[in-house]
Protein backbone atom coordinates (compact mmCIF):
# COMPACT_ATOMS: atom_id res chain seq x y z
CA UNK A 1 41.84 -2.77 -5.35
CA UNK A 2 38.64 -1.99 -3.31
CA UNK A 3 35.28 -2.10 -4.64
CA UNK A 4 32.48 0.46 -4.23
CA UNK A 5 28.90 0.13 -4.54
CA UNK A 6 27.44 3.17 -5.43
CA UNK A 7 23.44 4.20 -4.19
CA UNK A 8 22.15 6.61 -5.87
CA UNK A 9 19.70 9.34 -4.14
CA UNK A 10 16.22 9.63 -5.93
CA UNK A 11 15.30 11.91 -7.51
CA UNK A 12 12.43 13.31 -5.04
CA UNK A 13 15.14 13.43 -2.35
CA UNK A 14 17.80 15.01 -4.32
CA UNK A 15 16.48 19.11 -3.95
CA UNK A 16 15.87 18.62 -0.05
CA UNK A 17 19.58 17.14 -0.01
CA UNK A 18 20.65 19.92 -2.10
CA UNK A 19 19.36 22.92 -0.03
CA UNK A 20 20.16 20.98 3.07
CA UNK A 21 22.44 22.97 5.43
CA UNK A 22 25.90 21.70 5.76
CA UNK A 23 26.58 19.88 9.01
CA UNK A 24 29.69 17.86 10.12
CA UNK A 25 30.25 15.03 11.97
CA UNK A 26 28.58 11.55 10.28
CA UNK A 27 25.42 12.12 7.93
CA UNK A 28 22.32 9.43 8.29
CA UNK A 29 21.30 8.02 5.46
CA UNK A 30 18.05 6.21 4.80
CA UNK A 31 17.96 3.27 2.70
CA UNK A 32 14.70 4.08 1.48
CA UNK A 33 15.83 7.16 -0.36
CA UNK A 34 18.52 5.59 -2.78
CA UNK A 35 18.58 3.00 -5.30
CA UNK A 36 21.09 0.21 -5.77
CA UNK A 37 23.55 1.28 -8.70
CA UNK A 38 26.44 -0.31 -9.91
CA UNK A 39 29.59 -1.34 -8.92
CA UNK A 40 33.10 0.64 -9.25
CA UNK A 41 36.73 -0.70 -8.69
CA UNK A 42 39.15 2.36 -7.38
CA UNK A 43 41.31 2.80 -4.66
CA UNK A 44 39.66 5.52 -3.27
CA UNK A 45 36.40 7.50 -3.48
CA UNK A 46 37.90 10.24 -5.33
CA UNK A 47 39.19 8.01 -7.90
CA UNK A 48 35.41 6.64 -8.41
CA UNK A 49 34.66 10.12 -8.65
CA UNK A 50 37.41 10.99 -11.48
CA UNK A 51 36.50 8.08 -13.25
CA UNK A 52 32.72 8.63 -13.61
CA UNK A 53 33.25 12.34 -13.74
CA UNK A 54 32.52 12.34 -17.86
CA UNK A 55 30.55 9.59 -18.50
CA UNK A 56 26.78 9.57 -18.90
CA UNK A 57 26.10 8.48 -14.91
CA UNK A 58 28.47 11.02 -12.53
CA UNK A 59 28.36 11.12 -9.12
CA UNK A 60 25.76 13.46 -8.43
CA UNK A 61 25.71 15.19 -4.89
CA UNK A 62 24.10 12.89 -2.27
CA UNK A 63 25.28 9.81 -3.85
CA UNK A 64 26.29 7.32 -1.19
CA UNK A 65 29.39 5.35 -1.65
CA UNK A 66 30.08 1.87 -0.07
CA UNK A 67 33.36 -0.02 0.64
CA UNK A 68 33.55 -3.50 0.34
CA UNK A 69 34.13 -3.33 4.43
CA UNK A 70 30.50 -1.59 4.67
CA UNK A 71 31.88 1.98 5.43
CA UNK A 72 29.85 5.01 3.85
CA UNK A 73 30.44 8.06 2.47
CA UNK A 74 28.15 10.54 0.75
CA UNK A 75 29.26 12.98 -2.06
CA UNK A 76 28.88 16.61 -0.63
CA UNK A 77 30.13 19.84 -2.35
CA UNK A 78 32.99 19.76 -0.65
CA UNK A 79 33.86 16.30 -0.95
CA UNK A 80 33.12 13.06 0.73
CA UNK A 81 32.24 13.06 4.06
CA UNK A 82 31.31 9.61 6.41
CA UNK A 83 27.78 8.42 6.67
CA UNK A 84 25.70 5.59 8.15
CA UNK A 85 22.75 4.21 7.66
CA UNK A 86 19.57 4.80 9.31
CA UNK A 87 18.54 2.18 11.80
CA UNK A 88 15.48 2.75 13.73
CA UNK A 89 15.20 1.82 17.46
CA UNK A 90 13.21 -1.23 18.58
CA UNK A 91 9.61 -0.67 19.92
CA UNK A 92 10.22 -1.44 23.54
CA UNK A 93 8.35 -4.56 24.46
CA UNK A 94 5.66 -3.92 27.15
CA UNK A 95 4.15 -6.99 28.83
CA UNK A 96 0.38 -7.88 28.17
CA UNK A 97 -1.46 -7.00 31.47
CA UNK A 98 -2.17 -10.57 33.54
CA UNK A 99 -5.65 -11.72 32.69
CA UNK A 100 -8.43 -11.82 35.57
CA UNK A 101 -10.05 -14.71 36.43
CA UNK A 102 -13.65 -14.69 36.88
C-alpha cells in the first residue's frame, strides 16, 4: 500500500490559497510555505482524505500530498489536483571581465 507524506500549508499562506482563483493544469508549490507533517498509508489520496476526515488534523485545503514516487497533489475544493514544486532557475553565469595589465 503506498505511503503519503502529507505538508501542511501555514497558516499565513492558507487565506491567499483560499481566495486564490481556480486554475487548471499543474499548481506550483513552494516548499517554503508548508511544513513537514506526518505520514499516511492509503491507496489513494482520497482514502488519506476519508481517513483523516474526523480526526483532530484533516486535510485542510492547500495541503500537499506526496507519493512515495515523489508525485504531488494539493487538496482543492474540488478535489486533488497535480502539483510540483517550485524550483527556481539558475543565475546565469557571466564571465569576470579579463583583467588589464598595466
Amino acid at each position: 500500500m503506498p505511503t503519503y507524506q502529507i505538508h501542511r500549508l501555514k497558516e499565513t499562506q492558507s487565506q491567499q490559497f483560499r481566495w486564490a482563483p481556480h486554475t487548471s493544469g499543474v499548481m506550483i508549490v513552494k516548499p517554503k510555505d508548508y511544513e513537514q507533517g506526518s505520514s499516511v498509508e492509503a491507496p489513494t489520496p482520497y482514502a488519506v482524505w476519508l481517513a483523516l476526515r474526523d480526526t483532530d488534523a484533516p486535510l485542510r485545503v492547500g495541503d500537499v500530498l506526496e507519493a512515495e514516487e515523489g508525485e504531488l497533489m494539493v487538496f482543492k475544493y474540488i478535489g486533488f489536483e497535480q502539483a510540483r514544486w517550485y524550483v527556481p532557475e539558475p543565475v546565469p553565469q557571466t564571465p569576470a571581465p579579463p583583467l588589464a595589465v598595466t
